[in-house]
Protein backbone atom coordinates (compact mmCIF):
# COMPACT_ATOMS: atom_id res chain seq x y z
CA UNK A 1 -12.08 -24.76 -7.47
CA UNK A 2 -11.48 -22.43 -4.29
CA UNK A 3 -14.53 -21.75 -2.36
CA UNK A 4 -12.66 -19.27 -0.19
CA UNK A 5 -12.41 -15.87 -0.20
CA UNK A 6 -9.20 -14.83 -2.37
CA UNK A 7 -6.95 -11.85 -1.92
CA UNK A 8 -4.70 -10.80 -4.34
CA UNK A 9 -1.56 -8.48 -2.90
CA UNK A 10 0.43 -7.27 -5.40
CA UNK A 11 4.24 -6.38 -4.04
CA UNK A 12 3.69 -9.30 -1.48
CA UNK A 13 7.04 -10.32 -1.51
CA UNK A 14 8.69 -7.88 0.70
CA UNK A 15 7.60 -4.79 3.10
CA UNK A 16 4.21 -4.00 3.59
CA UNK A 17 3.06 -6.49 1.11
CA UNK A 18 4.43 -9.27 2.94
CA UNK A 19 2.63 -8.47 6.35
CA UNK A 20 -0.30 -7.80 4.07
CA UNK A 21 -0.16 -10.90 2.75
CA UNK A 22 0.25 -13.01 6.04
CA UNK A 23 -2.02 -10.63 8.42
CA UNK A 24 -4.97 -11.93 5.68
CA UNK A 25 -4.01 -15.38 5.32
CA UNK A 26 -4.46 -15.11 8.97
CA UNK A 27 -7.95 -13.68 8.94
CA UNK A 28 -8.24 -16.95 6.26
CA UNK A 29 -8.35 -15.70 2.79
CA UNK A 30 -6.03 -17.76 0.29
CA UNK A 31 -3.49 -14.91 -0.68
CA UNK A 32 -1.89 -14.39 -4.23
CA UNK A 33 1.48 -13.17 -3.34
CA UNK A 34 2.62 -11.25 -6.81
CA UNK A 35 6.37 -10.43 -6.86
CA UNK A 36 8.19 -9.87 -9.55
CA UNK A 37 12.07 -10.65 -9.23
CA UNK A 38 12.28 -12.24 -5.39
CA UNK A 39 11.09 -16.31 -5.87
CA UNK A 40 12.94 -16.85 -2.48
CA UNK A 41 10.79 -13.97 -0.50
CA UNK A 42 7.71 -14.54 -2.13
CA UNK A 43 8.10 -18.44 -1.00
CA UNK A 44 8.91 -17.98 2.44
CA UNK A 45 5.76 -15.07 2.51
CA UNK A 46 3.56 -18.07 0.50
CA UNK A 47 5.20 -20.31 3.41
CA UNK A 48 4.22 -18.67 6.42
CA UNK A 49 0.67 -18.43 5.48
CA UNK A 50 0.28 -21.68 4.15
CA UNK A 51 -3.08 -21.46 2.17
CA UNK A 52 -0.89 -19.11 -0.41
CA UNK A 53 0.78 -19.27 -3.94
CA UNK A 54 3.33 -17.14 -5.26
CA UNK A 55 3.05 -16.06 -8.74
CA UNK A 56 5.67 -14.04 -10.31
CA UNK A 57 4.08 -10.68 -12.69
CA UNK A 58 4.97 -6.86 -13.96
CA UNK A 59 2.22 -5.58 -13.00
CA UNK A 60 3.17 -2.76 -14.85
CA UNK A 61 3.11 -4.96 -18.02
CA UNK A 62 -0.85 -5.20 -19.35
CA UNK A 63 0.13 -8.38 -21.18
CA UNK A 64 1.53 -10.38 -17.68
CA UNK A 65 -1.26 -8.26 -15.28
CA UNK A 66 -4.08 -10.05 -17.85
CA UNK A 67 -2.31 -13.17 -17.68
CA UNK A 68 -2.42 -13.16 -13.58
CA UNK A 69 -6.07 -12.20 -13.20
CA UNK A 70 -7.00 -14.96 -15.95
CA UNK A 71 -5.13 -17.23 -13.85
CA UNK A 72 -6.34 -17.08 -10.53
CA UNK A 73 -10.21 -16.10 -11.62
CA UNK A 74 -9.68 -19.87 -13.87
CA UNK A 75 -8.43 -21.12 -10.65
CA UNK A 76 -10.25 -19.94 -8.05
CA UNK A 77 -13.55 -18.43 -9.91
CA UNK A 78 -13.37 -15.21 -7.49
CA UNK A 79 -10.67 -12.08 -6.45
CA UNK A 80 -12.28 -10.90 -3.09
CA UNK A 81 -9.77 -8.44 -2.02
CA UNK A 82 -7.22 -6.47 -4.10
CA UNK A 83 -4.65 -4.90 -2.65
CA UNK A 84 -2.52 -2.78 -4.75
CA UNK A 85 0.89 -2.06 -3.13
CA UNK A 86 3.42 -2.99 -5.48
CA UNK A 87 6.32 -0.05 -5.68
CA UNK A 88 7.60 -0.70 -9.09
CA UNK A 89 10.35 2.06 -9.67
CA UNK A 90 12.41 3.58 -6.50
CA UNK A 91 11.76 7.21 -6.30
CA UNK A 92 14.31 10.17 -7.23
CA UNK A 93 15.04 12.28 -4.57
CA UNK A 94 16.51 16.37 -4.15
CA UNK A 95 15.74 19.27 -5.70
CA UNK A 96 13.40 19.45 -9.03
CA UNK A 97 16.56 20.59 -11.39
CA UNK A 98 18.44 17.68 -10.43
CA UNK A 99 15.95 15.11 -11.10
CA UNK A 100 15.48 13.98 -14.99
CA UNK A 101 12.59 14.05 -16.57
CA UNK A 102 12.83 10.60 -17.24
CA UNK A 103 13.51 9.29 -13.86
CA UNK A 104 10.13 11.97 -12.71
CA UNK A 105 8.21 10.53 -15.20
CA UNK A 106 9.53 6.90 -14.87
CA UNK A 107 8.36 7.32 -11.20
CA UNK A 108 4.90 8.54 -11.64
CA UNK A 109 3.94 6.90 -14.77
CA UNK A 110 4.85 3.41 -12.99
CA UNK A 111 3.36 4.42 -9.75
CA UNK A 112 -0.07 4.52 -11.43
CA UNK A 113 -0.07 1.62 -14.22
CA UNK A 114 0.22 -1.08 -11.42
CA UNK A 115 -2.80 0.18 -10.07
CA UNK A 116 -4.49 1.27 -13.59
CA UNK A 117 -3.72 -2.26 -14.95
CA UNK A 118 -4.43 -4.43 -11.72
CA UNK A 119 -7.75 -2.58 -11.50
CA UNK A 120 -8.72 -2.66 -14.69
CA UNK A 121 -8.79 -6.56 -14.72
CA UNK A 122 -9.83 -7.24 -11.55
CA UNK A 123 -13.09 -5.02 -10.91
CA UNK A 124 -14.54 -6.61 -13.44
CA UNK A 125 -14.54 -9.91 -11.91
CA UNK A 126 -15.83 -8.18 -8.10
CA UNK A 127 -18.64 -6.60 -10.26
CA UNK A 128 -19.77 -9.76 -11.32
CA UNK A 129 -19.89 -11.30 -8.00
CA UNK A 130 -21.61 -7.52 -6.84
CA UNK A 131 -18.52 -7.15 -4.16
CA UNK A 132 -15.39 -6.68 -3.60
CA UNK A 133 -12.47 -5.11 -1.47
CA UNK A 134 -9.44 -2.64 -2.80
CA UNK A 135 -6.89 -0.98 -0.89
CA UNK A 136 -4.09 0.54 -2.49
CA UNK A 137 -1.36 1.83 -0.64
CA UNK A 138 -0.78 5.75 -0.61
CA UNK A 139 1.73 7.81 1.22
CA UNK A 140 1.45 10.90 2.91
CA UNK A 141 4.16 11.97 1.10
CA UNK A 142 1.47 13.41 -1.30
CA UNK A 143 0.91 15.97 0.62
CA UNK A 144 4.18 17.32 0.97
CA UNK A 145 7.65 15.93 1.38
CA UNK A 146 10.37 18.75 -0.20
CA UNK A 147 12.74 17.18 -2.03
CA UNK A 148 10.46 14.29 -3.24
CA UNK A 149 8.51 15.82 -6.20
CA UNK A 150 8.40 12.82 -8.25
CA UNK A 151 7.29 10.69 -5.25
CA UNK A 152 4.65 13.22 -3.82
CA UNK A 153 2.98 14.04 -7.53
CA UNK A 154 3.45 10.13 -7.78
CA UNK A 155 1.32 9.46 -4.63
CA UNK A 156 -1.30 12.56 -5.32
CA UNK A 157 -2.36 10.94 -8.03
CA UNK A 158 -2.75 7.68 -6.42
CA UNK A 159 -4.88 9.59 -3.85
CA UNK A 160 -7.43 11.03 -6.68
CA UNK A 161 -7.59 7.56 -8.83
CA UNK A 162 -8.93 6.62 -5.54
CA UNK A 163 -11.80 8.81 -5.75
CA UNK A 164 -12.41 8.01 -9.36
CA UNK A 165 -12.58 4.21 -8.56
CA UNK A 166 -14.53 4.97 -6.04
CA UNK A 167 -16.88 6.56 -8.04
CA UNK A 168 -17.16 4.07 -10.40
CA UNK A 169 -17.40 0.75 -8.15
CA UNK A 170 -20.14 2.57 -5.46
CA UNK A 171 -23.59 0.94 -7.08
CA UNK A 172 -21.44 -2.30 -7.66
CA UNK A 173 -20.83 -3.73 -3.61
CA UNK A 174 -16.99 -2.99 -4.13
CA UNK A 175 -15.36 -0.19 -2.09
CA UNK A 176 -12.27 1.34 -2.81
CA UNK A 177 -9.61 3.05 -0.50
CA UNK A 178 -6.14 3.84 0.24
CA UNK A 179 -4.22 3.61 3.38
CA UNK A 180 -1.53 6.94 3.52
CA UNK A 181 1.70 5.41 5.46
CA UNK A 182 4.26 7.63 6.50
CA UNK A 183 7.95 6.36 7.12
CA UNK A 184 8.27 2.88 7.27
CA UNK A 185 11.25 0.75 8.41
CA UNK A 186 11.60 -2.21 5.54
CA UNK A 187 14.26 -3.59 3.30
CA UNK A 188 13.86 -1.08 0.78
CA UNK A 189 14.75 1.80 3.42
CA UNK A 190 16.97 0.02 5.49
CA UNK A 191 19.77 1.50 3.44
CA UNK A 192 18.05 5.15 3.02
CA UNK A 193 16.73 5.70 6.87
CA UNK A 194 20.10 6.65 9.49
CA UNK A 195 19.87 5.42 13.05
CA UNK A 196 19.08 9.45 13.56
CA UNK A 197 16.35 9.22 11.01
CA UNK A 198 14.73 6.48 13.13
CA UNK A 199 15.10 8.00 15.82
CA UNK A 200 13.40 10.67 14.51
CA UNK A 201 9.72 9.21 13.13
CA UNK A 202 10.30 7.31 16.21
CA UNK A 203 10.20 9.70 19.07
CA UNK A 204 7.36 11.40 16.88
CA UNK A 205 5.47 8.42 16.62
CA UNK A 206 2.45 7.06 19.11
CA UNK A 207 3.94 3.63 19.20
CA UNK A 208 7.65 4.80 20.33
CA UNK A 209 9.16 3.69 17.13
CA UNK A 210 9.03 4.10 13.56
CA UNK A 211 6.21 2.42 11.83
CA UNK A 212 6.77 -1.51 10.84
CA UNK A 213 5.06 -2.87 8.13
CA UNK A 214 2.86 -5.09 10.21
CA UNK A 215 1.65 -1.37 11.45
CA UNK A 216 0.10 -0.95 7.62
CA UNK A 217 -0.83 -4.44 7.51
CA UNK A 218 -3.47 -4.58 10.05
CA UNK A 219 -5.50 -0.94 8.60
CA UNK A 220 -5.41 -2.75 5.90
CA UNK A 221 -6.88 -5.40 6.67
CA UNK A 222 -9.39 -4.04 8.52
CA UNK A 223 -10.63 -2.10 5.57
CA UNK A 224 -11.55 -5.36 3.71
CA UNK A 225 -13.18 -6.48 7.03
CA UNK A 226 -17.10 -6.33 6.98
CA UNK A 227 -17.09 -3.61 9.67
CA UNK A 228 -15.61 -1.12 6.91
CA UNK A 229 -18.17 -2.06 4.38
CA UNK A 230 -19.65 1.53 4.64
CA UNK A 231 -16.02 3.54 4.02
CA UNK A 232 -15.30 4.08 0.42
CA UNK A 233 -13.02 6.57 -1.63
CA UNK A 234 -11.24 7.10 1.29
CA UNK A 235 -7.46 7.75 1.96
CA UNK A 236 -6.50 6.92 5.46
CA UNK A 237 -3.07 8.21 6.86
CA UNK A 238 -1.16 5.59 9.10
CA UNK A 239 1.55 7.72 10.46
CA UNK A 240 1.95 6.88 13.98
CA UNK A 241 0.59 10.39 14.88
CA UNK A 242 3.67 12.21 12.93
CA UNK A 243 1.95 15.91 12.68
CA UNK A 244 0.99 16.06 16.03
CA UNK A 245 3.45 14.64 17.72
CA UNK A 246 6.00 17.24 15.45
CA UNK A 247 4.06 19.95 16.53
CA UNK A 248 4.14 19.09 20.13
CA UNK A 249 8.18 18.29 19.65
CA UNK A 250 9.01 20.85 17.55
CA UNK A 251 6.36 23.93 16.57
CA UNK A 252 5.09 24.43 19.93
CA UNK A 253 6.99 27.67 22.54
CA UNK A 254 8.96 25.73 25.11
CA UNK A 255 6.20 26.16 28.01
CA UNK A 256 3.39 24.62 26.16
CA UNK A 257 5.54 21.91 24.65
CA UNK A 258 6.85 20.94 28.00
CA UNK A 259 3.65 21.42 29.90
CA UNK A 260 1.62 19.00 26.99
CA UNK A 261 4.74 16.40 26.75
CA UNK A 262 4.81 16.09 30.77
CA UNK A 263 0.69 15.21 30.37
C-alpha cells in the first residue's frame, strides 16, 4: 500500500486539471488523474508526472464516484488532497430567453453533483485520518458575467457549498476552499476566446497575457501546502488583476488613467 500522500484531481485530463495534476506530482503526492472520455490525455498527464494513474469516472454518476473512492482508499489507504475541478457540461451562453431550461438546469445541476458526490465519499475518509485538503475550482463568473446566467448561478453555488463544507469539516483537520479563475486560455476555449478576446484579459492582466492553466495550478497548490493550513471556506479569485486593471484601462477619465498607467 501507498505510504504517500495521495491527491485526487478530478477533470485532470485537460486544462487546469492537468497542470493541477502535474504541479502536485511535482511537490510529490501520487495524483489520481480522473477523466472521463480522454484515455490519451489523461496518459500523457499520468506520464509526465510519473508517480500517477489515470482512472476513467462520471463523477457526476454516484454509482462510478463510489466506485473511484473505494478504489484508491483499497489501494492506497488515504485521499490527502481533493481537488474538485471537473467541468462536466459546457455552459449556455446569451440572453436568459434564449437559453432552455434544460440546458440552465443541465448546467447547474451538473456543476454541483461532481462536487456533491466527490465530497461526499471522500471527506469521510480525511475525517478518519483527522486531515485533509479540498479545493474546488470556482469562477468569478459568479459574480457577474451578463449573458452567462446558467454559468454564474452555476458557480454561486459552488461558492456557498464552499462555506457549507467548510462548516462541516472545521473540528475535523480538513479545510475547504475554492480558487475563483477568471478567463483562462485551454482547449476547451481555444475555439470560444478570438485573438481580440485575448488580447483583451491580456492587456488587463498583471502577467501581460491571459491566464494559463499552470496560473491556477500553482494557488492551488499552495492551498493544500502546510502554510495554508489556517485558510478555510475561502474563495480566492485568480484573475490576473482583471477589475483593476479594467478600471485603470477603461472606467478611469483620461488624465488619471494615463497619469496611473505611465506609473
Amino acid at each position: 500500500m501507498n505510504s504517500k500522500r495521495v491527491a485526487l484531481v478530478s477533470g485532470a485530463g485537460r486544462g487546469i486539471g492537468a497542470a493541477t495534476a502535474r504541479e502536485l506530482g511535482r511537490l510529490g503526492y501520487h495524483v489520481i488523474v480522473n477523466y472521463l472520455r480522454d484515455a490519451e490525455s489523461a496518459k500523457l498527464v499520468v506520464e509526465q508526472i510519473g508517480d500517477a494513474q489515470a482512472i476513467s469516472a462520471d463523477v457526476t454518476d454516484e454509482a462510478q464516484v463510489t466506485a473511484l473512492v473505494d478504489r484508491v482508499v483499497a489501494e492506497h489507504g488515504r485521499i490527502d488532497v481533493l481537488v474538485g475541478n471537473a467541468n462536466t457540461v459546457a455552459p449556455p451562453f446569451g440572453p436568459l430567453e434564449h437559453v432552455p431550461w434544460e440546458a440552465f438546469e443541465a448546467k447547474v445541476s451538473g456543476e454541483l453533483a461532481g462536487l456533491y458526490h466527490l465530497t461526499r465519499r471522500v471527506l469521510p475518509v480525511m475525517r478518519r485520518r483527522r486531515s485533509g485538503r479540498i479545493v474546488y475550482v470556482s469562477a468569478t463568473a459568479a459574480e457577474l458575467i451578463i449573458g452567462s446566467a446558467a454559468h454564474s448561478t452555476a458557480k454561486a453555488a459552488v461558492n456557498a457549498f464552499v462555506l457549507q463544507v467548510a462548516g462541516e469539516a472545521i473540528r475535523d483537520g480538513v479545510t475547504v476552499n475554492a480558487v475563483a479563475p477568471g478567463a483562462v486560455g485551454t482547449d476547451a476555449t481555444a475555439e470560444v476566446f478570438t485573438d481580440g478576446i485575448r488580447r483583451h484579459f491580456g492587456d488587463r492582466s498583471v502577467t501581460g497575457t491571459m491566464l494559463r492553466p499552470q496560473d491556477l495550478a500553482r494557488p492551488i497548490a499552495a492551498l493544500v501546502d502546510g502554510a495554508f493550513a489556517a485558510v478555510t471556506g475561502q474563495v480566492i479569485p485568480v484573475d490576473g488583476g482583471y477589475p483593476l486593471l479594467s478600471q485603470l484601462l477603461d472606467g478611469l477619465p483620461a488624465r488619471f488613467r494615463d497619469d496611473a498607467v505611465s506609473r
